[in-house]
N, C-alpha and C. Protein backbone atom coordinates (compact mmCIF):
# COMPACT_ATOMS: atom_id res chain seq x y z
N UNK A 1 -6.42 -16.22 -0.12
CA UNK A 1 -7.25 -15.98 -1.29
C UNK A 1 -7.14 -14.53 -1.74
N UNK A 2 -7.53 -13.41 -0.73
CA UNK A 2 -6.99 -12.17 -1.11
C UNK A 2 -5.68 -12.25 -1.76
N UNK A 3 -4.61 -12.40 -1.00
CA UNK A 3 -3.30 -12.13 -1.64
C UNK A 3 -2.91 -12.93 -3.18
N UNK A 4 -3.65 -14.06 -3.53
CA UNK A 4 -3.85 -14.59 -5.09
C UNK A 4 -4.97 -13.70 -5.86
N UNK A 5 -5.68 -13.28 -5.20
CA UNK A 5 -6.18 -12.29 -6.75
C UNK A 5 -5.61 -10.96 -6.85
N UNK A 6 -5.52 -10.64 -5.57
CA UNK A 6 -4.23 -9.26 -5.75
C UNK A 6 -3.22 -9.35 -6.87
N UNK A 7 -2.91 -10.61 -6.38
CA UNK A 7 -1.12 -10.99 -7.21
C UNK A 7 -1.74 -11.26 -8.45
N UNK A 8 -2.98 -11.43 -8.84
CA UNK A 8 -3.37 -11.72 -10.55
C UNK A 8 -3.64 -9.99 -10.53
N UNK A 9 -4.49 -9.37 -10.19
CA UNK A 9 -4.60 -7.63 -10.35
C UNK A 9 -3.68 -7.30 -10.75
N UNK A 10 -2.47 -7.23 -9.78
CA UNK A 10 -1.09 -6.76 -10.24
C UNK A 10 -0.63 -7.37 -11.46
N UNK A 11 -0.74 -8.85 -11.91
CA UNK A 11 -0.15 -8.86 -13.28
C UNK A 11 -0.69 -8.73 -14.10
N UNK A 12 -2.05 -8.64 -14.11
CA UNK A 12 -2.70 -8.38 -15.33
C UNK A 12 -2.64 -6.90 -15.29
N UNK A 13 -2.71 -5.95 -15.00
CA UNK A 13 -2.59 -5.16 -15.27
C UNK A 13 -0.97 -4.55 -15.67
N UNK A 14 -0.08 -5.06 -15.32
CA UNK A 14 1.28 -4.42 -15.48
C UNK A 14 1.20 -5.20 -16.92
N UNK A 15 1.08 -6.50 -17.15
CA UNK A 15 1.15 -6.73 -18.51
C UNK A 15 0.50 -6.07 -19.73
N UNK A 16 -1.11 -5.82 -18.85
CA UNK A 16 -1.60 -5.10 -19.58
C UNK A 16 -1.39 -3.10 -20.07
N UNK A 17 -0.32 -2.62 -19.43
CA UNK A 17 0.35 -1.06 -19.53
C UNK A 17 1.54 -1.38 -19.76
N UNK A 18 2.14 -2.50 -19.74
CA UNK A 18 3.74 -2.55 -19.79
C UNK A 18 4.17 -1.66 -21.12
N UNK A 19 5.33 -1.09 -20.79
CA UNK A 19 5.76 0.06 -21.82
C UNK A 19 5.04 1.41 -22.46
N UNK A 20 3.90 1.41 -21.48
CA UNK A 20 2.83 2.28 -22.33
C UNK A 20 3.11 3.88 -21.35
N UNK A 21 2.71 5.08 -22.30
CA UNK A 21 3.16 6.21 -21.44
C UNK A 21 1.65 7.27 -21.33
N UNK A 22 0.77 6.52 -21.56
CA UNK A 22 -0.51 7.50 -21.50
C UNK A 22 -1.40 6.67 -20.79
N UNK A 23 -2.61 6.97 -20.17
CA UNK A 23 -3.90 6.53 -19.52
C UNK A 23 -4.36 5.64 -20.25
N UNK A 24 -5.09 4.78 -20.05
CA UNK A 24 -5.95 3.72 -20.61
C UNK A 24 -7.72 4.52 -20.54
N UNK A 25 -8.56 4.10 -20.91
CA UNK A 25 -9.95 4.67 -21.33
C UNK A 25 -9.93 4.81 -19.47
N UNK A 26 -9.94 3.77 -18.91
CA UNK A 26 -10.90 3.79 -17.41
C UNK A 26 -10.19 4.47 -16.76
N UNK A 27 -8.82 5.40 -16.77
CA UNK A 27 -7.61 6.30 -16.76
C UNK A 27 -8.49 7.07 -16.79
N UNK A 28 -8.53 8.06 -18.09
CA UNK A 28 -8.97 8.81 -18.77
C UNK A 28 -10.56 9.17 -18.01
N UNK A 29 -11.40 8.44 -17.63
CA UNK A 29 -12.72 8.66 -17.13
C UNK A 29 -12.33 9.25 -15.32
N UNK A 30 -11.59 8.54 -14.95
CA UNK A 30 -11.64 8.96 -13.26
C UNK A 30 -10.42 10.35 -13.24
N UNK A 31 -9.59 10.11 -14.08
CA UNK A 31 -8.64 11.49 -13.96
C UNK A 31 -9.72 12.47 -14.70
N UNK A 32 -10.57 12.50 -15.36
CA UNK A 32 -11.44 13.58 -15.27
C UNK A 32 -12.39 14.27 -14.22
N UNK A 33 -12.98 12.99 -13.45
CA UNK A 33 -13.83 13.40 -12.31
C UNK A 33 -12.52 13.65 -11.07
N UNK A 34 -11.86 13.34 -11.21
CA UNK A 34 -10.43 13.91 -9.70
C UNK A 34 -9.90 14.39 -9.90
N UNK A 35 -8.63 14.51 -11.03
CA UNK A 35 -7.82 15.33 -11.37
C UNK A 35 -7.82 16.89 -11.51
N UNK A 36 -6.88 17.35 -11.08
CA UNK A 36 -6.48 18.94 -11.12
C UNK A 36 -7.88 19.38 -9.55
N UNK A 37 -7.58 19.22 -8.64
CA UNK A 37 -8.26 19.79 -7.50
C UNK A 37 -8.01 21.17 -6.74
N UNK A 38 -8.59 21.56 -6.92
CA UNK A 38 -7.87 23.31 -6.32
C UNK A 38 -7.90 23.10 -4.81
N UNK A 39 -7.74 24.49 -4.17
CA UNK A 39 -7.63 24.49 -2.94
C UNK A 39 -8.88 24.66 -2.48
N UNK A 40 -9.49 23.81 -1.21
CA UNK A 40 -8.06 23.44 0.06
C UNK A 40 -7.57 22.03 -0.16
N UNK A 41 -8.57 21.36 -1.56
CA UNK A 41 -8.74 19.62 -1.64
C UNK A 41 -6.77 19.65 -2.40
N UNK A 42 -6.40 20.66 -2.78
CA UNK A 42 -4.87 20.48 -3.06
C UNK A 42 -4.31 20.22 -1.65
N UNK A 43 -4.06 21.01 -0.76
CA UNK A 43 -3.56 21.11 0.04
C UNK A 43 -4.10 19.43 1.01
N UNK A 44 -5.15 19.43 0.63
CA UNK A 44 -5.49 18.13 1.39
C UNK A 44 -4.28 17.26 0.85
N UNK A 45 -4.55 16.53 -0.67
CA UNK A 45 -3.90 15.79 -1.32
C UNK A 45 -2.66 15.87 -1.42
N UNK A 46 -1.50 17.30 -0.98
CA UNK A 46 -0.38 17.12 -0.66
C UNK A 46 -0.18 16.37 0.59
N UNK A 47 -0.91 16.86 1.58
CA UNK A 47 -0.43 16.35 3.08
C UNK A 47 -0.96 14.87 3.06
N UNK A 48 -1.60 14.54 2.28
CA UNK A 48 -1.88 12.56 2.37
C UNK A 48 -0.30 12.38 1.41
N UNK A 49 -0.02 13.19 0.21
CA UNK A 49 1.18 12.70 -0.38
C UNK A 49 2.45 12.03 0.74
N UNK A 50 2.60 13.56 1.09
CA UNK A 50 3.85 13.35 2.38
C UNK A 50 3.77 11.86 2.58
N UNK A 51 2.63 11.79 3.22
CA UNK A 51 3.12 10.56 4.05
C UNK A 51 3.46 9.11 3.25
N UNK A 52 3.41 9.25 2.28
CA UNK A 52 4.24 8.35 1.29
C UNK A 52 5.42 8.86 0.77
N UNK A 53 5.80 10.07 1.34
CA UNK A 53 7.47 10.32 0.82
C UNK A 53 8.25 9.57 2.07
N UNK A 54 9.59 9.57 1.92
CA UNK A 54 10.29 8.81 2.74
C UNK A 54 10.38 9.34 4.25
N UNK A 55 10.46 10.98 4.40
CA UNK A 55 10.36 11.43 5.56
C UNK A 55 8.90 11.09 6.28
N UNK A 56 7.79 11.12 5.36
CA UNK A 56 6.37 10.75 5.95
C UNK A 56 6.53 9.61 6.42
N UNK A 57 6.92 8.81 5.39
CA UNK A 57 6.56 7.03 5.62
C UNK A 57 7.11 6.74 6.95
N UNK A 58 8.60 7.12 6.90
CA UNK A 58 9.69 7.40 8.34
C UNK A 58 8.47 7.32 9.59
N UNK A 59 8.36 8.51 9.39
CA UNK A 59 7.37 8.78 10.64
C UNK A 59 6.29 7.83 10.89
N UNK A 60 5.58 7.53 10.04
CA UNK A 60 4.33 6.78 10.56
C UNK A 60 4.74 5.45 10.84
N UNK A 61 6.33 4.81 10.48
CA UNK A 61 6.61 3.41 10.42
C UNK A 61 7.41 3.60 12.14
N UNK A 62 7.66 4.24 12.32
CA UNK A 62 8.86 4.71 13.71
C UNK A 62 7.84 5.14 14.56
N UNK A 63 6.14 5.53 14.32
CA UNK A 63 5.01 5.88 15.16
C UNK A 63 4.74 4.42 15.71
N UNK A 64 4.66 3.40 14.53
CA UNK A 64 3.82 2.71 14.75
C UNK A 64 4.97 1.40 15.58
N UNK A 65 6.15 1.24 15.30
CA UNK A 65 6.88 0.24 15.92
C UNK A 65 7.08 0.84 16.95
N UNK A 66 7.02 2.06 17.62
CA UNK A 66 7.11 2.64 18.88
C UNK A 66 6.21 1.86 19.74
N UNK A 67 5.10 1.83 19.11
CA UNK A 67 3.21 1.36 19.90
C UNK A 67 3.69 -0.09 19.67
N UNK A 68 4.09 -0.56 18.82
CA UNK A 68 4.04 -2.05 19.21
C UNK A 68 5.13 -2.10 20.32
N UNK A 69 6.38 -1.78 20.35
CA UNK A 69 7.52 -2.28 21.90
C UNK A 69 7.15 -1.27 22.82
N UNK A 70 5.97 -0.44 23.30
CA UNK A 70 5.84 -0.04 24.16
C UNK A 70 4.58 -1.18 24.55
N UNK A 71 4.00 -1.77 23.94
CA UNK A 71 2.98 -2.99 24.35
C UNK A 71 3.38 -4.16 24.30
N UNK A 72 4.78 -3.75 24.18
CA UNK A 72 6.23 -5.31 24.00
C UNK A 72 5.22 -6.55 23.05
N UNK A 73 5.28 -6.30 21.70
CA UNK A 73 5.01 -6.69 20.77
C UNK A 73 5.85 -7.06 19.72
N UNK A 74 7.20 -7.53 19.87
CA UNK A 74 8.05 -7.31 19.29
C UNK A 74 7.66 -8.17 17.68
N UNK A 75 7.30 -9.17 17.52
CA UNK A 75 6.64 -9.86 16.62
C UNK A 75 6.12 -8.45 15.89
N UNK A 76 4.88 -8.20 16.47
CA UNK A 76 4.14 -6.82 15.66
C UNK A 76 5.07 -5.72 15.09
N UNK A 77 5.83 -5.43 16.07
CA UNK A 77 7.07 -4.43 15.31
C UNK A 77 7.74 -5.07 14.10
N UNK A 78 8.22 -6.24 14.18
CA UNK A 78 8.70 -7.04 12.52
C UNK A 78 8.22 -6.83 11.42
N UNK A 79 6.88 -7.38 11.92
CA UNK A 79 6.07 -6.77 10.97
C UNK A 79 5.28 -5.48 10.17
N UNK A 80 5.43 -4.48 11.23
CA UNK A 80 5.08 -3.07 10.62
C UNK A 80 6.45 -3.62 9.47
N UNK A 81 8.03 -3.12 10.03
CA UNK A 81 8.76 -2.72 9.23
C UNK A 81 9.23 -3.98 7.72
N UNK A 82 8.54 -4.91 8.00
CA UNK A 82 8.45 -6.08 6.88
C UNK A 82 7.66 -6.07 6.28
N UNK A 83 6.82 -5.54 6.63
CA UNK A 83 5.61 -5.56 5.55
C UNK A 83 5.84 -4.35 4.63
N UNK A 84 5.80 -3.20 5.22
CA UNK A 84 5.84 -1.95 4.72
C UNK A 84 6.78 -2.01 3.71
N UNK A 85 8.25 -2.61 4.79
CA UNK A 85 9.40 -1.96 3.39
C UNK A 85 9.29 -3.47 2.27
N UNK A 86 8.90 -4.84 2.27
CA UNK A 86 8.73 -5.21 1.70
C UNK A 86 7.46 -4.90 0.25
N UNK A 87 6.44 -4.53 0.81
CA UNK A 87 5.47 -3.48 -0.36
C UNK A 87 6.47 -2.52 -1.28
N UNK A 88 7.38 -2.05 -0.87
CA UNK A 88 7.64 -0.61 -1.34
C UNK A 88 8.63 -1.28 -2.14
N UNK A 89 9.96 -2.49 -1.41
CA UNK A 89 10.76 -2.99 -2.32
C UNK A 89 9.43 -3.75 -3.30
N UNK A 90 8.62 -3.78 -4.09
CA UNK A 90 8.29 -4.66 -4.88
C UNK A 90 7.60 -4.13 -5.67
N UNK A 91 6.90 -2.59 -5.30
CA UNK A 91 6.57 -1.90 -6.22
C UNK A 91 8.00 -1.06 -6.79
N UNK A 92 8.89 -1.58 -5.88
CA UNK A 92 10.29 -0.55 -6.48
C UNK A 92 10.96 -1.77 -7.61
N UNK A 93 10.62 -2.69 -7.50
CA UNK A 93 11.30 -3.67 -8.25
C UNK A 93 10.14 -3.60 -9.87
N UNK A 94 8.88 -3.79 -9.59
CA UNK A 94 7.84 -4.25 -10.62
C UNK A 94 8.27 -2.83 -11.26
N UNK A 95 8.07 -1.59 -10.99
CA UNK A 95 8.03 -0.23 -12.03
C UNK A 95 9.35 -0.74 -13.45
N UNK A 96 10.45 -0.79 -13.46
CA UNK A 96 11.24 -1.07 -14.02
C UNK A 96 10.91 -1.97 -15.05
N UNK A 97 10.04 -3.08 -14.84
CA UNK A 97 10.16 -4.42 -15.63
C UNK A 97 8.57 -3.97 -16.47
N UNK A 98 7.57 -2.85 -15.45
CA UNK A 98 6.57 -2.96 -16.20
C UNK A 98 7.05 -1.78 -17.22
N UNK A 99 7.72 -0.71 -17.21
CA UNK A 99 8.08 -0.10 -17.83
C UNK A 99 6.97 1.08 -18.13
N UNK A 100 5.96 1.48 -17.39
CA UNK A 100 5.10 2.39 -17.63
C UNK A 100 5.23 3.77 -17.42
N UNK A 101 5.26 4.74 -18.03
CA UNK A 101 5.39 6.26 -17.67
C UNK A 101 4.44 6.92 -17.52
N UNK A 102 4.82 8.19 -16.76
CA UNK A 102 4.15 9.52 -17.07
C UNK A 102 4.38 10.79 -16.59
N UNK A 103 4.43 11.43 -17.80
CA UNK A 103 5.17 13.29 -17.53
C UNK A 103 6.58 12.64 -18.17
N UNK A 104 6.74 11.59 -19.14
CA UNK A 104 8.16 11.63 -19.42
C UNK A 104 8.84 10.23 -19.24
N UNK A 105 9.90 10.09 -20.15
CA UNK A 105 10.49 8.73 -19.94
C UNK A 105 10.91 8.08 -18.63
N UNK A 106 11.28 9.16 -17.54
CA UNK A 106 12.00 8.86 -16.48
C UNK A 106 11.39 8.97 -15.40
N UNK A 107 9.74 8.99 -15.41
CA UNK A 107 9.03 8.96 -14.52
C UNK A 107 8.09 7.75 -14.70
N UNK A 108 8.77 6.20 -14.15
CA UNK A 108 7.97 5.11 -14.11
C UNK A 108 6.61 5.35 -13.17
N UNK A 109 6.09 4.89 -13.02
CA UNK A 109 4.52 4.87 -12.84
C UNK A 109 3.99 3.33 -11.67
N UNK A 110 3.71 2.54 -12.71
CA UNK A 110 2.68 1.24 -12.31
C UNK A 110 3.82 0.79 -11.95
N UNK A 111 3.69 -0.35 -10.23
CA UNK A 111 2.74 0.34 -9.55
C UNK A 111 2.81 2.10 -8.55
N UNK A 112 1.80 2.40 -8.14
CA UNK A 112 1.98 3.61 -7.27
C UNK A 112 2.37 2.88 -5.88
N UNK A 113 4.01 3.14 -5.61
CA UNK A 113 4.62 2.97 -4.21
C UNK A 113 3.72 3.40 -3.30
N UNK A 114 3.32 5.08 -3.26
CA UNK A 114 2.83 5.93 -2.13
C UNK A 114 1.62 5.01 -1.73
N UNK A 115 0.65 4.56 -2.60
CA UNK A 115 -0.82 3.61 -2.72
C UNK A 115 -0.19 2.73 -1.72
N UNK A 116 0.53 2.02 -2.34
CA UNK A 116 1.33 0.63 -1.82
C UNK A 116 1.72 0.73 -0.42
N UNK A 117 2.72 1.66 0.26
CA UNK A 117 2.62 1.80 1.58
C UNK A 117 1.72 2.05 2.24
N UNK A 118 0.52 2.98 2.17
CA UNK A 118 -0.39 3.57 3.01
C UNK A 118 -1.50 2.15 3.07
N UNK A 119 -1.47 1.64 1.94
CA UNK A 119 -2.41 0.24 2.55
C UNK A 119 -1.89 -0.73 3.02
N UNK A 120 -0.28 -0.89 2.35
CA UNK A 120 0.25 -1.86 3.90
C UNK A 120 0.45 -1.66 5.17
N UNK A 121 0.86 -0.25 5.40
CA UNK A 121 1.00 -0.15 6.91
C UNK A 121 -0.55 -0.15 7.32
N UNK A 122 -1.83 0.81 7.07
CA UNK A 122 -3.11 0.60 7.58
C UNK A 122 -3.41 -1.17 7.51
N UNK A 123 -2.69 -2.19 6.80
CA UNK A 123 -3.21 -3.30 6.39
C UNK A 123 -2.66 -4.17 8.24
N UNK A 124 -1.57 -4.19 8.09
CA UNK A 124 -0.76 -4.30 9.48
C UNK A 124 -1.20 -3.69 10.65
N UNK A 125 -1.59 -2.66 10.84
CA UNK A 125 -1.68 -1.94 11.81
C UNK A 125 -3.03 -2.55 12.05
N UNK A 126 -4.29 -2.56 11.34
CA UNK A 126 -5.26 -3.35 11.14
C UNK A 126 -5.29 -5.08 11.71
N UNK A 127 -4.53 -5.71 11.32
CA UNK A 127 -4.17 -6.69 11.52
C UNK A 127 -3.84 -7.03 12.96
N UNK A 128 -3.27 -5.94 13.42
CA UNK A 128 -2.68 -6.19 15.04
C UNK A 128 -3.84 -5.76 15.86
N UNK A 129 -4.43 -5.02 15.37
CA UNK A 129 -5.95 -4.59 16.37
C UNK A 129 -6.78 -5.55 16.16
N UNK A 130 -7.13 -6.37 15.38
CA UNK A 130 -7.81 -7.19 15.33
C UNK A 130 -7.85 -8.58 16.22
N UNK A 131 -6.20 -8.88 16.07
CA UNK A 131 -5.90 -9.67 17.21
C UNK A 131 -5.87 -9.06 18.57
N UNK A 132 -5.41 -7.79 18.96
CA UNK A 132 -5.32 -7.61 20.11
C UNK A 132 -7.27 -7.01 20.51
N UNK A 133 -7.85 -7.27 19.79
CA UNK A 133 -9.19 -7.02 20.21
C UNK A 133 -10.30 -8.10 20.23
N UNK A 134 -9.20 -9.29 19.59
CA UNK A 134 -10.29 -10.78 19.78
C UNK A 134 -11.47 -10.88 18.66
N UNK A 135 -11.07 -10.06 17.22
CA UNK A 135 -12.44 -9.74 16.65
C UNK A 135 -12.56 -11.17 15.78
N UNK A 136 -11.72 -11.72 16.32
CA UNK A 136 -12.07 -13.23 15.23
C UNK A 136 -11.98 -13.01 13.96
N UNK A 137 -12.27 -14.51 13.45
CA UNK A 137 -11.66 -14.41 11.51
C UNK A 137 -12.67 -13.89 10.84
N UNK A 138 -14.16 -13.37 11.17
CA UNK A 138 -14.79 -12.26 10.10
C UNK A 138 -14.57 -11.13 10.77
N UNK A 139 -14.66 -10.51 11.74
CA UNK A 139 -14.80 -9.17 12.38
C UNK A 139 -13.66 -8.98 11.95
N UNK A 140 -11.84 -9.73 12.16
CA UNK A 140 -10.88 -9.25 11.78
C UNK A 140 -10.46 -9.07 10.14
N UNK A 141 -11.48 -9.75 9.53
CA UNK A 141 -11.13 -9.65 8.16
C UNK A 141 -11.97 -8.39 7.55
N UNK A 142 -13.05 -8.42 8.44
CA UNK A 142 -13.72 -6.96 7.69
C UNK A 142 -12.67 -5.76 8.12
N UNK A 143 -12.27 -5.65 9.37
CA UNK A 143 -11.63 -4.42 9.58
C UNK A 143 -10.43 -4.20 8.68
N UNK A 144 -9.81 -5.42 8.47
CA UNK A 144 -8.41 -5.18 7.98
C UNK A 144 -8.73 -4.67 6.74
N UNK A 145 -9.77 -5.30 5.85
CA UNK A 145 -9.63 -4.90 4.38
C UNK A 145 -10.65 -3.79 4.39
N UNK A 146 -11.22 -3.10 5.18
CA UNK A 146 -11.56 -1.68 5.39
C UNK A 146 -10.82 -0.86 5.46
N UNK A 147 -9.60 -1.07 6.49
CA UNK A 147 -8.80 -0.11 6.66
C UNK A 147 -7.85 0.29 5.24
N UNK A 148 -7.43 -1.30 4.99
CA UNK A 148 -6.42 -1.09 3.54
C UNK A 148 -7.08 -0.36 2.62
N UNK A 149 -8.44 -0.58 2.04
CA UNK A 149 -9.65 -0.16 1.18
C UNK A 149 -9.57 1.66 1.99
N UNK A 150 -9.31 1.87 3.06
CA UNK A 150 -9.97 3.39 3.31
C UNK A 150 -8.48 3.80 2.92
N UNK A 151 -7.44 3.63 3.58
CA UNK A 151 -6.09 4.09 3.51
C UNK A 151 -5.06 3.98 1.60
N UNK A 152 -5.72 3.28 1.07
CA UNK A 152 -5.14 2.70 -0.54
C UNK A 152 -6.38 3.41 -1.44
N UNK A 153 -7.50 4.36 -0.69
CA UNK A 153 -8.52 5.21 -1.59
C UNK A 153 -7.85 6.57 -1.20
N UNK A 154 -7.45 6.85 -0.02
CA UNK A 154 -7.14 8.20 0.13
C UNK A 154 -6.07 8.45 0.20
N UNK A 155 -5.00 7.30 -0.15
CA UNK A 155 -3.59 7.93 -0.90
C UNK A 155 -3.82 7.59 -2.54
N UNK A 156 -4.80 6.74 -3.04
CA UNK A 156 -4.81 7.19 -4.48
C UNK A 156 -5.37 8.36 -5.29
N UNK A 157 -6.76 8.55 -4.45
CA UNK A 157 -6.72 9.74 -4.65
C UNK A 157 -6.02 10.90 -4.44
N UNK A 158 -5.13 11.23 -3.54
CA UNK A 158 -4.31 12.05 -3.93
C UNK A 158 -2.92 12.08 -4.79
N UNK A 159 -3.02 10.83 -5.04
CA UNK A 159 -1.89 10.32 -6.46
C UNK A 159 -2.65 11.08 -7.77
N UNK A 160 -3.88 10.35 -7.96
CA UNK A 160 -4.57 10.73 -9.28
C UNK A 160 -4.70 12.53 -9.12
N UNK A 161 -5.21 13.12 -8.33
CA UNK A 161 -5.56 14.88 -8.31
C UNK A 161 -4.24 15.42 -8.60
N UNK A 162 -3.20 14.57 -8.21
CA UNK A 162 -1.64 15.56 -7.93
C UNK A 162 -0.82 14.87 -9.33
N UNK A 163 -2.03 14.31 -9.93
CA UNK A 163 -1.27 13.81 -11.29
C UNK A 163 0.06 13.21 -11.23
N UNK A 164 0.22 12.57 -10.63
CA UNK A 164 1.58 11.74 -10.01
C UNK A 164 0.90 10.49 -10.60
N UNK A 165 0.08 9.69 -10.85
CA UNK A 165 -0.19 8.66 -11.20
C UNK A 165 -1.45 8.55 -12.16
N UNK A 166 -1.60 7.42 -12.61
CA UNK A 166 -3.12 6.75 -13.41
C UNK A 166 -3.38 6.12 -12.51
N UNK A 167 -4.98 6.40 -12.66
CA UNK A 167 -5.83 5.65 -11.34
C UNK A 167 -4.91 4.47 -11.33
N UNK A 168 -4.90 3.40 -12.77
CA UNK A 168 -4.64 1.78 -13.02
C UNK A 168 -3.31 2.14 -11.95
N UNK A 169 -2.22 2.83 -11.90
CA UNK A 169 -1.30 2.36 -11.29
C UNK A 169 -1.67 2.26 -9.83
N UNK A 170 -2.40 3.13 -9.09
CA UNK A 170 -3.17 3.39 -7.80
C UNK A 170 -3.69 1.89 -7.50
N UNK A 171 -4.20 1.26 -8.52
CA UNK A 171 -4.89 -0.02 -7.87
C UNK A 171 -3.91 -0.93 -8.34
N UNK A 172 -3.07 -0.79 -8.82
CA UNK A 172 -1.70 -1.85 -8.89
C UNK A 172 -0.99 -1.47 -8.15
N UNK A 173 -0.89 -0.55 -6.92
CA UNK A 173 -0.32 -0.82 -5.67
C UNK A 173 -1.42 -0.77 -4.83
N UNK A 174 -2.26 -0.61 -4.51
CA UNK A 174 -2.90 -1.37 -3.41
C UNK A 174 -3.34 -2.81 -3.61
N UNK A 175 -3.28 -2.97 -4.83
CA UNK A 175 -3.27 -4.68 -4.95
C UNK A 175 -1.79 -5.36 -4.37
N UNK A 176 -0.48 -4.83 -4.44
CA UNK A 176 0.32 -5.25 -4.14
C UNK A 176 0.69 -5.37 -2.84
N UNK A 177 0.20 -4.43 -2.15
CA UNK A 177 0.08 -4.45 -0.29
C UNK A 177 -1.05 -5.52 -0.34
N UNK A 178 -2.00 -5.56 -1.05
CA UNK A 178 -3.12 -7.01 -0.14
C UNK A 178 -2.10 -7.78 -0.71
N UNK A 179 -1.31 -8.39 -1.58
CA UNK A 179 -0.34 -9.59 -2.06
C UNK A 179 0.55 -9.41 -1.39
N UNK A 180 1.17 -8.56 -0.54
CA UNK A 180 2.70 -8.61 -0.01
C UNK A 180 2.16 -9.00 1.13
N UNK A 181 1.77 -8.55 2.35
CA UNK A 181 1.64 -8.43 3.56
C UNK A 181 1.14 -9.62 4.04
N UNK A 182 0.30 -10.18 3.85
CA UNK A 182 -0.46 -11.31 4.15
C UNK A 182 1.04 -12.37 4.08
N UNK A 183 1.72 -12.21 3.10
CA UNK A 183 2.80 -13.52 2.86
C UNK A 183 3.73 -13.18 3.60
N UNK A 184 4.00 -11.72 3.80
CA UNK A 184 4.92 -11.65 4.85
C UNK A 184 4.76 -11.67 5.98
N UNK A 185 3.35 -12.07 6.77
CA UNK A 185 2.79 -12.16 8.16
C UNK A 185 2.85 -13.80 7.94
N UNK A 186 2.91 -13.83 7.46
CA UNK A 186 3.07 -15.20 7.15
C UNK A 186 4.61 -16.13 7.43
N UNK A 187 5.56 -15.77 6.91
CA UNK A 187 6.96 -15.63 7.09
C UNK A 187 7.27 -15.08 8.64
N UNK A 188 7.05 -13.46 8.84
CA UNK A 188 7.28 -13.45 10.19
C UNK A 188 6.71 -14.58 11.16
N UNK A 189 5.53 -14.93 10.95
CA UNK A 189 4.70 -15.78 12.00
C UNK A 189 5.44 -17.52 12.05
N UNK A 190 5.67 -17.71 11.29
CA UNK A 190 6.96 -19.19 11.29
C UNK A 190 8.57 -18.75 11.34
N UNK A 191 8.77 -17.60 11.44
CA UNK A 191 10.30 -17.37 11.54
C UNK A 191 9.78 -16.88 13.49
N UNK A 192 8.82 -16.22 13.55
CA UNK A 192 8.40 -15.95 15.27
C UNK A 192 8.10 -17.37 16.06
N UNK A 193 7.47 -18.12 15.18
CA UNK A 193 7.49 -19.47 15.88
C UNK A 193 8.38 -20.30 16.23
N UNK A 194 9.27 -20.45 15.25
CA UNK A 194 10.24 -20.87 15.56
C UNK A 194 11.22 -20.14 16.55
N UNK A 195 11.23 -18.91 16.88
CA UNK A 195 12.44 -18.47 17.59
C UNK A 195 11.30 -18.15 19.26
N UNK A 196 10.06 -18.63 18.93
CA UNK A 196 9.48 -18.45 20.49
C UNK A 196 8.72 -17.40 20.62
N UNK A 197 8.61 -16.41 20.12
CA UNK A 197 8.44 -15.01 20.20
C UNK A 197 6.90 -14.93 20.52
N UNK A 198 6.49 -13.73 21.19
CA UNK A 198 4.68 -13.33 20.79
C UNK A 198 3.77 -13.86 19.81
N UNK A 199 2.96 -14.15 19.69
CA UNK A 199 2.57 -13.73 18.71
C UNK A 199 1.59 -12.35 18.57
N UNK A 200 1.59 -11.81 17.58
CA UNK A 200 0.99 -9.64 17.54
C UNK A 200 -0.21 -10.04 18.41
């Protein structure tokens, strides 16, 4: 159910900015209360950036499949790196077709990748603690969409302050990690079944 209204978030909104190169009104209201942050909240909002550049992401995806095959989780390791790079291929695929800018023709926008990873990997990583802690189908559903919700607020906010994005694109990639991940735990979990494997 999450991952179907995500996947409507994401299209209604890309349909709704497709080709467009400025903020929308509800844009325009939150890049006033966030945008342009001085120091130290700059310096904050770079170092959450990083970790959505490729050397960051690197790291936290090579942190986290470390912790799953050192708890021989190999299932769980699939999935960090399937989920993650699947989010990122799909906000790398949607920017193109939605055609949205900003700062310029050649800076596509919707959705925000950086958004998009930091709530899939917290979404996953979430996901595996839940099972490995027995919290059952509400305890594990509150944590997971806490974590995505804490991790997809504090890399959008530092999208929106560092003017790298419109809020709208910020929540058209964390809508796309709750729509990717779930389908791809999904996929791993019948491609793991079938070959025998753990389950996370």
């Amino acid at each position: 159910m999450v991952a179907g209204l995500a996947t409507l978030v994401v299209v209604g909104l890309g349909v709704r900015y497709a080709g467009r190169g400025e903020p929308g009104r509800v844009d325009g209201w939150i890049q006033a209360a966030v945008g342009g942050v001085g120091s130290p909240w700059r310096d904050v909002a770079l170092a959450t950036d990083f970790l959505g550049e490729p050397v960051g992401a690197a790291m936290l995806v090579v942190a986290a499949v470390t912790g799953c095959l050192l708890l021989r989780r190999p299932r769980a390791a699939v999935l960090v790196v399937a989920g993650a790079g699947l989010t990122v291929g799909t906000t790398t695929l949607l920017k193109p077709l939605v055609g949205r800018t900003i700062h310029g023709e050649g800076n596509l926008s919707y959705p925000s990748g950086h958004t998009a990873f930091l709530t899939a990997l917290a979404f996953v990583v979430a996901l595996l603690a839940a099972g490995r802690f027995g919290l059952g189908r509400t305890g594990g559903a509150a944590l997971v969409l806490a974590a995505a919700l804490v991790a997809g607020a504090a890399m959008g906010w530092a999208q929106v302050a560092l003017g790298a994005h419109y809020p709208t694109d910020v929540i058209g990639g964390w809508c796309t990690a709750l729509a990717v991940v779930p389908a791809t735990a999904w996929v791993v979990d019948r491609l793991a079944d079938a070959g025998r494997w753990e389950r996370p």
